[in-house]
C-alpha atoms as a PDB file:
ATOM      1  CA  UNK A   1     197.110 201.988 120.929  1.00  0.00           C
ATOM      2  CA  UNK A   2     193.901 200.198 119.430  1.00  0.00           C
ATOM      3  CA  UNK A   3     192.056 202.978 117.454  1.00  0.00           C
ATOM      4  CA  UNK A   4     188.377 202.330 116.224  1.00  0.00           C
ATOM      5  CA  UNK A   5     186.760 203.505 113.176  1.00  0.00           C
ATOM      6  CA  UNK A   6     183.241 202.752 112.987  1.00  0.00           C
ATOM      7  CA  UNK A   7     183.588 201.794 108.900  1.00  0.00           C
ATOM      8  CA  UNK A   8     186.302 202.236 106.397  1.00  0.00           C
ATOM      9  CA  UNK A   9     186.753 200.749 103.144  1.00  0.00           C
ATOM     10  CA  UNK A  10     190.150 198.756 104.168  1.00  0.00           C
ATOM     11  CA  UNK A  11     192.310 198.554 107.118  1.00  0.00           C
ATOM     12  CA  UNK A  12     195.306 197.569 105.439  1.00  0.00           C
ATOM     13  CA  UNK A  13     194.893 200.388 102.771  1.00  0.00           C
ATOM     14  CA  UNK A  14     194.546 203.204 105.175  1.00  0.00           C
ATOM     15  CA  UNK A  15     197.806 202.523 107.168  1.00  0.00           C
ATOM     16  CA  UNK A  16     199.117 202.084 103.667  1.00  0.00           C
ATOM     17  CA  UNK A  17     198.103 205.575 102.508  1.00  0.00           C
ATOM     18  CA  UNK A  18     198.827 206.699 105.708  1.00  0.00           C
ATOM     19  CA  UNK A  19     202.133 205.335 105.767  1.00  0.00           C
ATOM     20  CA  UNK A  20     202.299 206.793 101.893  1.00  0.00           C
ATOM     21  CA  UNK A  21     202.019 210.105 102.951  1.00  0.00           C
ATOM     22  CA  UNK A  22     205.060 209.566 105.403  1.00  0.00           C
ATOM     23  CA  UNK A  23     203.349 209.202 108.409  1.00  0.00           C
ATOM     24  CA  UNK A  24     205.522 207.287 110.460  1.00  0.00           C
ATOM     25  CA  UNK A  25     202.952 204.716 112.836  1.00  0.00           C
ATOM     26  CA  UNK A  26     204.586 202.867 115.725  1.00  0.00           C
ATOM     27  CA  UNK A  27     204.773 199.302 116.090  1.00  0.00           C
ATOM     28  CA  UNK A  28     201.948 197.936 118.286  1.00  0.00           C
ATOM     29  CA  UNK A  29     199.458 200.944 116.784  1.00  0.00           C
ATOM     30  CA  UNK A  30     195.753 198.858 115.267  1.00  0.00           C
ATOM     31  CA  UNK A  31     193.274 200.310 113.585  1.00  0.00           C
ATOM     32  CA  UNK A  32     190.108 198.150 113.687  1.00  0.00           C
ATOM     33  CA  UNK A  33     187.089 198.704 111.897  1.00  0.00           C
ATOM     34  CA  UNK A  34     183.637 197.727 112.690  1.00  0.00           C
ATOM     35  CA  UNK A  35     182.840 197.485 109.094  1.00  0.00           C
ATOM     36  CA  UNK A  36     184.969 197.158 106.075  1.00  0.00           C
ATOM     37  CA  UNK A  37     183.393 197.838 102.691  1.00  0.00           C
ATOM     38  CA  UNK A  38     186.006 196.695 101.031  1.00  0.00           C
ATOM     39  CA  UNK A  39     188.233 194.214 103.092  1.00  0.00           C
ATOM     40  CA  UNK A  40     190.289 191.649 100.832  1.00  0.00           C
ATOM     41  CA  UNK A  41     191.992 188.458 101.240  1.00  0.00           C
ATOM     42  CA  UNK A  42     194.674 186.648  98.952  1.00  0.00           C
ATOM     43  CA  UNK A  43     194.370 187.175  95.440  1.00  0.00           C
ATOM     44  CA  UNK A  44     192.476 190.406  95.877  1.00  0.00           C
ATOM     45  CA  UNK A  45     189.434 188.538  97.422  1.00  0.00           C
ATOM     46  CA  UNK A  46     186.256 190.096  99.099  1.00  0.00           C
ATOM     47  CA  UNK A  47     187.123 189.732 103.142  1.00  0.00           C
ATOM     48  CA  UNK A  48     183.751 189.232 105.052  1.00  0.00           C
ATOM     49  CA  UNK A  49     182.413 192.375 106.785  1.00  0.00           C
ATOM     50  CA  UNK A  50     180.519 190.701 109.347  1.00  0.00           C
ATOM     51  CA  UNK A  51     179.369 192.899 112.195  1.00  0.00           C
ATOM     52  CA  UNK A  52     180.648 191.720 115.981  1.00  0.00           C
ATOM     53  CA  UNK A  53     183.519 190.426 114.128  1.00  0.00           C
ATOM     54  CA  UNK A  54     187.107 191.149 113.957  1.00  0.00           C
ATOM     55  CA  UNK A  55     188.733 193.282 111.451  1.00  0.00           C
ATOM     56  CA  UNK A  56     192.155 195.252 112.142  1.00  0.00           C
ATOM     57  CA  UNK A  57     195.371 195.495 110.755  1.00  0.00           C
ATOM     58  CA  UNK A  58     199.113 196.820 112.406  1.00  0.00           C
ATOM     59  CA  UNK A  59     202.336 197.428 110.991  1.00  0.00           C
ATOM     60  CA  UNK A  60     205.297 195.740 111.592  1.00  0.00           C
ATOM     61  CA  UNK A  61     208.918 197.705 110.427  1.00  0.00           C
ATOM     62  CA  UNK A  62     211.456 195.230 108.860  1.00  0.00           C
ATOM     63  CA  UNK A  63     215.246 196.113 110.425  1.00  0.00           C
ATOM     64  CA  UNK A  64     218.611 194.539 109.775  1.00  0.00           C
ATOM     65  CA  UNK A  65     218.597 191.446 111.494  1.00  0.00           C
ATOM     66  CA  UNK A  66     215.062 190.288 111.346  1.00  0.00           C
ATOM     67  CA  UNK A  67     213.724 187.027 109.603  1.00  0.00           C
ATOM     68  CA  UNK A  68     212.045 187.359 106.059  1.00  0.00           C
ATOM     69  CA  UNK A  69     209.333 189.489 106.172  1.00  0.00           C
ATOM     70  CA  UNK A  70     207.231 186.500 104.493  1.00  0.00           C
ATOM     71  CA  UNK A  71     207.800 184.592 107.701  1.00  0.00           C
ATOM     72  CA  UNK A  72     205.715 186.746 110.079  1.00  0.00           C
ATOM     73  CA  UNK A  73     202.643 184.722 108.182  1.00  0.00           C
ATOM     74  CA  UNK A  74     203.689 181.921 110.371  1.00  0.00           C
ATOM     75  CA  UNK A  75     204.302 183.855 113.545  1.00  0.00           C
ATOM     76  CA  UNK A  76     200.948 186.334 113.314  1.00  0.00           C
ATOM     77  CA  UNK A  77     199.270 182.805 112.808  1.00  0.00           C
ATOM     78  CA  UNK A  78     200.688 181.353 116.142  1.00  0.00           C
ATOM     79  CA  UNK A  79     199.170 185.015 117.703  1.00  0.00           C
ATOM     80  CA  UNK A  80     195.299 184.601 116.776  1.00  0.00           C
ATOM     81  CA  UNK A  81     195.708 180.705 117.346  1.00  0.00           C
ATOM     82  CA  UNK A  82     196.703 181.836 120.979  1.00  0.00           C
ATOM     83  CA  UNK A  83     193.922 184.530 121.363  1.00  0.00           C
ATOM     84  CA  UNK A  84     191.196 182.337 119.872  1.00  0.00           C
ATOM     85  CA  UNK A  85     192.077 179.039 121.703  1.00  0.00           C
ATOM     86  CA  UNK A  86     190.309 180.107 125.116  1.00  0.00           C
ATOM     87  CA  UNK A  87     187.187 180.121 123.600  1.00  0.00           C
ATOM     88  CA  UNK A  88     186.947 176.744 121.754  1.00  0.00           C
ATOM     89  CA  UNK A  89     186.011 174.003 123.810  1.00  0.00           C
ATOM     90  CA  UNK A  90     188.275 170.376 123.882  1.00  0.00           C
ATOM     91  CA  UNK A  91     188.535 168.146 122.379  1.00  0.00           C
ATOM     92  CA  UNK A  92     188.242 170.930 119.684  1.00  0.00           C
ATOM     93  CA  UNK A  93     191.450 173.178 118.977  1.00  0.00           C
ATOM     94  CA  UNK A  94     192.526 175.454 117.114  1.00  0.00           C
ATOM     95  CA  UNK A  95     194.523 174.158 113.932  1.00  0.00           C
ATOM     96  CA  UNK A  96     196.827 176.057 111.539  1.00  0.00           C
ATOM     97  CA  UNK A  97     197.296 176.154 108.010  1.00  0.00           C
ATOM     98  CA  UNK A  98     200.077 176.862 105.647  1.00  0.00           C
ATOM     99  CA  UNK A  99     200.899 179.527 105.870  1.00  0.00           C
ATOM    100  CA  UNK A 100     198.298 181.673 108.643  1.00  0.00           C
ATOM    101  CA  UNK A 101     194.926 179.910 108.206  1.00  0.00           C
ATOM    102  CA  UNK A 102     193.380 179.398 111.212  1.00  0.00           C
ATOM    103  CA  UNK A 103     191.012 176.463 111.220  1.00  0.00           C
ATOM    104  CA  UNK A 104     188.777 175.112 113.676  1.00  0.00           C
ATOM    105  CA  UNK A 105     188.655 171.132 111.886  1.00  0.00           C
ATOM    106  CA  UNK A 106     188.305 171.810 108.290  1.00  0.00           C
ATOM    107  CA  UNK A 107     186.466 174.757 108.280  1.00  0.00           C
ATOM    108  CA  UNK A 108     188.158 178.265 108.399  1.00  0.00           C
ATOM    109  CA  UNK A 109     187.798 180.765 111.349  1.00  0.00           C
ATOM    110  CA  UNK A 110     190.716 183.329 110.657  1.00  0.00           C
ATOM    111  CA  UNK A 111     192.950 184.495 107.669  1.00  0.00           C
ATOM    112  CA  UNK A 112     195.604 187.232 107.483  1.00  0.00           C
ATOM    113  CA  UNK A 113     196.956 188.987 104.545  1.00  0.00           C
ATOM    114  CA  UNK A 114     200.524 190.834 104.751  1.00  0.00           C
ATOM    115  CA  UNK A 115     201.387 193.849 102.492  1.00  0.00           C
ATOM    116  CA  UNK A 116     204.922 195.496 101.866  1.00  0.00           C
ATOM    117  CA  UNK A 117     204.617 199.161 101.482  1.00  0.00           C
ATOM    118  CA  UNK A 118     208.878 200.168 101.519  1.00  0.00           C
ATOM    119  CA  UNK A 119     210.160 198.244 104.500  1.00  0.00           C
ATOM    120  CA  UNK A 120     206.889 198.019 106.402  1.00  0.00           C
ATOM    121  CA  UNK A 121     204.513 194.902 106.737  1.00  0.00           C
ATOM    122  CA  UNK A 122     200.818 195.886 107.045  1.00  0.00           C
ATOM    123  CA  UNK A 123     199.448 193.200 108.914  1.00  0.00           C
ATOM    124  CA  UNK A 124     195.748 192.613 108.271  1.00  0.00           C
ATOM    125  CA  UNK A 125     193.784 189.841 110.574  1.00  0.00           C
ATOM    126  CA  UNK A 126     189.879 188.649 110.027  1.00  0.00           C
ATOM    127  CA  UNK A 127     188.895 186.553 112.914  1.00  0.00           C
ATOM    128  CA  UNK A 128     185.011 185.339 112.699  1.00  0.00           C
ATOM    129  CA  UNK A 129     183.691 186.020 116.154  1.00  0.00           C
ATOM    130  CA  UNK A 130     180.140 186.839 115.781  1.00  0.00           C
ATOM    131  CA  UNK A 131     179.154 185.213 112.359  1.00  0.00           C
ATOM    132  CA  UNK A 132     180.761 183.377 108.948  1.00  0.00           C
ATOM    133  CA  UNK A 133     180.575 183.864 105.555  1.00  0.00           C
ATOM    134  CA  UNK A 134     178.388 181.084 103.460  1.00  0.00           C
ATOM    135  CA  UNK A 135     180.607 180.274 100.835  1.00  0.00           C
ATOM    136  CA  UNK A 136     180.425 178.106  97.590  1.00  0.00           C
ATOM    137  CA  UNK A 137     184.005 176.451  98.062  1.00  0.00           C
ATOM    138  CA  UNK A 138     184.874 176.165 101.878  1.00  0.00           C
ATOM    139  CA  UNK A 139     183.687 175.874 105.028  1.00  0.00           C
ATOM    140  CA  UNK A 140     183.683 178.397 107.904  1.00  0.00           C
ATOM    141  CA  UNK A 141     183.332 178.740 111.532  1.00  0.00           C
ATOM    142  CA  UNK A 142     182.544 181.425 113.763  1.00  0.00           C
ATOM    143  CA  UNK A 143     183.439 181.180 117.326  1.00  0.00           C
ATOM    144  CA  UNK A 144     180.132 182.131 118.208  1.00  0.00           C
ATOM    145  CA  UNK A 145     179.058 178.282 117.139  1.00  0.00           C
ATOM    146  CA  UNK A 146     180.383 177.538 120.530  1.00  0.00           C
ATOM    147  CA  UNK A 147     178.390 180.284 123.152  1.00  0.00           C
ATOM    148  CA  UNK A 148     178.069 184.014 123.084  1.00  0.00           C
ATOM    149  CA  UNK A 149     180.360 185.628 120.720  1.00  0.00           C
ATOM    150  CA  UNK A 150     183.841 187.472 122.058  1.00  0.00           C
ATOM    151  CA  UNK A 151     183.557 191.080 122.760  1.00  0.00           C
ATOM    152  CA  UNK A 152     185.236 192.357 119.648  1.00  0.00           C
ATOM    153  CA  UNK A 153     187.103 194.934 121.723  1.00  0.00           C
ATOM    154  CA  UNK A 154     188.160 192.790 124.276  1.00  0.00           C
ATOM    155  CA  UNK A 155     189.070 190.318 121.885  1.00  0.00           C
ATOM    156  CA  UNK A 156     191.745 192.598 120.103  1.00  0.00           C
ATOM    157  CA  UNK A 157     193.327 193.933 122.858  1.00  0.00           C
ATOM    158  CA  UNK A 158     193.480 190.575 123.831  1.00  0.00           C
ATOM    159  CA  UNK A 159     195.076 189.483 120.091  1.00  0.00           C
ATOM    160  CA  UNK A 160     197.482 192.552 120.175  1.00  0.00           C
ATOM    161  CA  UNK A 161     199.414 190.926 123.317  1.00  0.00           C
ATOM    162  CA  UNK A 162     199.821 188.292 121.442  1.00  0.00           C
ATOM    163  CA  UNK A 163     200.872 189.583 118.492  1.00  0.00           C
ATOM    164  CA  UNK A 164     203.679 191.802 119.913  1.00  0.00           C
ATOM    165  CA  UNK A 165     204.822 188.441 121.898  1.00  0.00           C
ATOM    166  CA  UNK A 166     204.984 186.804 118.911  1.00  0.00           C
ATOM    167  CA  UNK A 167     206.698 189.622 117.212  1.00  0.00           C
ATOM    168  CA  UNK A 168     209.167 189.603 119.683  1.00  0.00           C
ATOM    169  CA  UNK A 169     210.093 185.866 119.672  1.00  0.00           C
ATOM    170  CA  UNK A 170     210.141 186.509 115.675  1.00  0.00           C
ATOM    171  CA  UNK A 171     213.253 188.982 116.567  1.00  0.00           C
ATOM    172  CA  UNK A 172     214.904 187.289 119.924  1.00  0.00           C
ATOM    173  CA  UNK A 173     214.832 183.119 118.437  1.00  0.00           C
ATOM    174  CA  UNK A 174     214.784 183.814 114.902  1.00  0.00           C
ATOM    175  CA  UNK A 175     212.682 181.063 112.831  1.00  0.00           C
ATOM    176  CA  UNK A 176     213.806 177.747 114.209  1.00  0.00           C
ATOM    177  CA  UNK A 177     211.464 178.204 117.234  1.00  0.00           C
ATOM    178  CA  UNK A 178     208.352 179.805 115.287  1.00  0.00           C
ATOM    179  CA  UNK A 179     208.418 176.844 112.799  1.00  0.00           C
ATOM    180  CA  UNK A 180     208.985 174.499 115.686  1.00  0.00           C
ATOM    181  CA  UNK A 181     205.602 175.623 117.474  1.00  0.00           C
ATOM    182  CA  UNK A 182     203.489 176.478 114.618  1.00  0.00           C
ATOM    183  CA  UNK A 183     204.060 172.431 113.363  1.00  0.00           C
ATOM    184  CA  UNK A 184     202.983 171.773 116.844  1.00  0.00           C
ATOM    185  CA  UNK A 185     199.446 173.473 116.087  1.00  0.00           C
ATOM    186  CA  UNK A 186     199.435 171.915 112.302  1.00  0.00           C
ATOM    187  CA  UNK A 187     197.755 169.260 110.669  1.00  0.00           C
ATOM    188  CA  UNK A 188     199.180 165.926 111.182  1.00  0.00           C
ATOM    189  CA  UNK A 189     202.087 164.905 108.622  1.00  0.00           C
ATOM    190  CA  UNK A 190     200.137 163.079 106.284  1.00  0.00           C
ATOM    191  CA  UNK A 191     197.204 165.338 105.574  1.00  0.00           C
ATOM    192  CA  UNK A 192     196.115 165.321 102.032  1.00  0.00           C
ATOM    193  CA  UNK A 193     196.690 168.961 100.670  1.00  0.00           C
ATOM    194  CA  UNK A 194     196.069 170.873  97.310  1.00  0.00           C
ATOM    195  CA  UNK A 195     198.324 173.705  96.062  1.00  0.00           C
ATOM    196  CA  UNK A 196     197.327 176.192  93.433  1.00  0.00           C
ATOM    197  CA  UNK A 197     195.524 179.228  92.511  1.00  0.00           C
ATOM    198  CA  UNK A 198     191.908 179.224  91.374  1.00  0.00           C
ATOM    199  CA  UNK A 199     191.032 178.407  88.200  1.00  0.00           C
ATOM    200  CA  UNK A 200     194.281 176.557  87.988  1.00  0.00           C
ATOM    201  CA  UNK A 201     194.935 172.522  88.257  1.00  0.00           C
ATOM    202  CA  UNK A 202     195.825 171.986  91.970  1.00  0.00           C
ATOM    203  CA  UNK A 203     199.310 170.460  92.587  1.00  0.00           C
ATOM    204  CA  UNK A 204     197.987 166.904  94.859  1.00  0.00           C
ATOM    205  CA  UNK A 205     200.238 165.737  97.452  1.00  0.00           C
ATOM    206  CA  UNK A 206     199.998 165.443 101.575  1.00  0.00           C
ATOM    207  CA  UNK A 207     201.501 167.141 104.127  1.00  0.00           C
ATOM    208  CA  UNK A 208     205.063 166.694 105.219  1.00  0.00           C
ATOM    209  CA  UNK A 209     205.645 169.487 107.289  1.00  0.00           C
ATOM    210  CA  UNK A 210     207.417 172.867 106.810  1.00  0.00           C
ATOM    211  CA  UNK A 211     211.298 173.648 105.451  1.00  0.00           C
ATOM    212  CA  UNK A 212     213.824 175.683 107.511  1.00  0.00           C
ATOM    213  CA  UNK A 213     213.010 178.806 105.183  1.00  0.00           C
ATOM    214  CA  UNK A 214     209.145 178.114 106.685  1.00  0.00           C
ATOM    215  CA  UNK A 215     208.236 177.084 103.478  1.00  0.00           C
ATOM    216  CA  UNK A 216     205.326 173.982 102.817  1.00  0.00           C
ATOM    217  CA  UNK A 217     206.664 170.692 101.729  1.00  0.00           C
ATOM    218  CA  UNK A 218     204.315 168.764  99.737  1.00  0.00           C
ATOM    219  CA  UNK A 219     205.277 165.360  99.772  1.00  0.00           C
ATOM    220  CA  UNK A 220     203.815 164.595  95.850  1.00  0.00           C
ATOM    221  CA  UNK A 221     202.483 160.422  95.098  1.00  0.00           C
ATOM    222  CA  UNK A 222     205.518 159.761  93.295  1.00  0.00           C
ATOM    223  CA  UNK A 223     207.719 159.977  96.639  1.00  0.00           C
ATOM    224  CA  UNK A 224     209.349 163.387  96.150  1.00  0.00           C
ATOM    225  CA  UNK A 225     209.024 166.137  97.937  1.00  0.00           C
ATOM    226  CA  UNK A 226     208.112 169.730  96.475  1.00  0.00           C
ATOM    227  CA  UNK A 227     209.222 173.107  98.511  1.00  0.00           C
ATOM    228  CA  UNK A 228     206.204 175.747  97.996  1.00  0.00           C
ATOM    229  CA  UNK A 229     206.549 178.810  99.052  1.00  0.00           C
ATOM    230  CA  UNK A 230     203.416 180.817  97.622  1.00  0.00           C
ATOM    231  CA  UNK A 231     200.106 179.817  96.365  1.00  0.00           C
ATOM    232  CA  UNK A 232     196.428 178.743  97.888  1.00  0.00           C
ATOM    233  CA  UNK A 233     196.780 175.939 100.042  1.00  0.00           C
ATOM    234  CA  UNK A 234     193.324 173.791 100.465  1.00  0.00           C
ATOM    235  CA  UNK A 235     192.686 170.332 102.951  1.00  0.00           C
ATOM    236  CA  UNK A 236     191.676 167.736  99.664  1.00  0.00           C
END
């Protein structure tokens, strides 16, 4: 159920138009593209359209019962941590980020960006497989910096497995257990962190692990704790 265009301007905004024009699209359909023109991130945000690499997004439809929407960040994070860990070498590992970074040490390998169109999550994943951006303000990784790149459509039937595991845990366990294994691929407690948007004076403060909701605590110098539950989040 992996369909392939060969370039598109956005994954996530073509299941969202598609979905707009009441097409209904099954849980566990992708649409991957092997070029975006106009992939974004957070905060509207070029996403890098680097050829070889990942770019796909799937839908996920929100029924009574579920956890948050919001908390399938954490839970499509634990799925591309799991698909990309076979192919970094130890001591290396792969190492999460609030809320779905995927980091390999302190430089970036994967981001995903959920949208709400009515009671459907678009899902949209960027995993660097065959090359990085350069950026001014963060470091990347590809996973190509460790041997031949993945074969990009091996790779996301290999990340749609995990997702719909993950998915499915999200439904059966409810949070507790998501939260529970996502710390386990975390930062340490303690890790200096920086909240807030660009342009904006960062909030300082380290680490200290997630709330029940799945929310960040930010344990501030003063000794309190603050409880964030949107905004960038950067290693300081």
């Amino acid at each position: 159920m992996i369909e392939v265009v060969s370039e598109t301007g956005s994954t996530n905004a073509d299941l969202a138009a598609r979905i707009a024009s009441g097409e209904r699209i099954t849980e566990g359909t992708w649409l991957v593209a092997d070029r975006q023109r106009a992939g974004k991130g957070r905060q509207g945000r070029t996403w890098f359209d680097g050829a070889g690499n990942f770019m796909g997004s799937t839908v996920v439809h929100i029924g009574a019962g579920d956890p948050p929407a919001g908390t399938l960040a954490l839970a499509v994070a634990l799925a591309v941590a799991e698909a990309v860990a076979p192919h970094i070498p130890p001591p290396l590992r792969p190492v999460l980020k609030w809320p779905n970074d995927v980091m390999i040490g302190a430089a970036k390998l994967s981001g995903v960006l959920l949208e709400m169109v009515g009671s459907t999550v678009i899902v949209g994943i960027g995993v660097n497989l065959a090359a990085a951006p350069d950026l001014p303000d963060r470091e990347t990784i590809a996973l190509a910096r460790f041997g031949a790149a993945p074969d990009r459509d091996l790779f996301a039937a290999y990340l749609a497995r995990h997702v719909d595991a993950e998915l499915a845990r999200w439904r059966t366990y409810g949070l507790a257990p998501i939260i529970a294994r996502w710390l386990a691929l975390a930062h340490p407690a303690g890790t200096p962190l920086q909240v807030g948007e660009s342009g904006e004076e960062p909030l300082k403060g380290h680490f200290a692990g997630l709330a029940d909701d799945g929310a960040l605590q930010l344990r501030l110098a003063d000794g309190t704790t603050r409880t964030i539950h949107a905004g960038e989040v950067r290693l300081a």
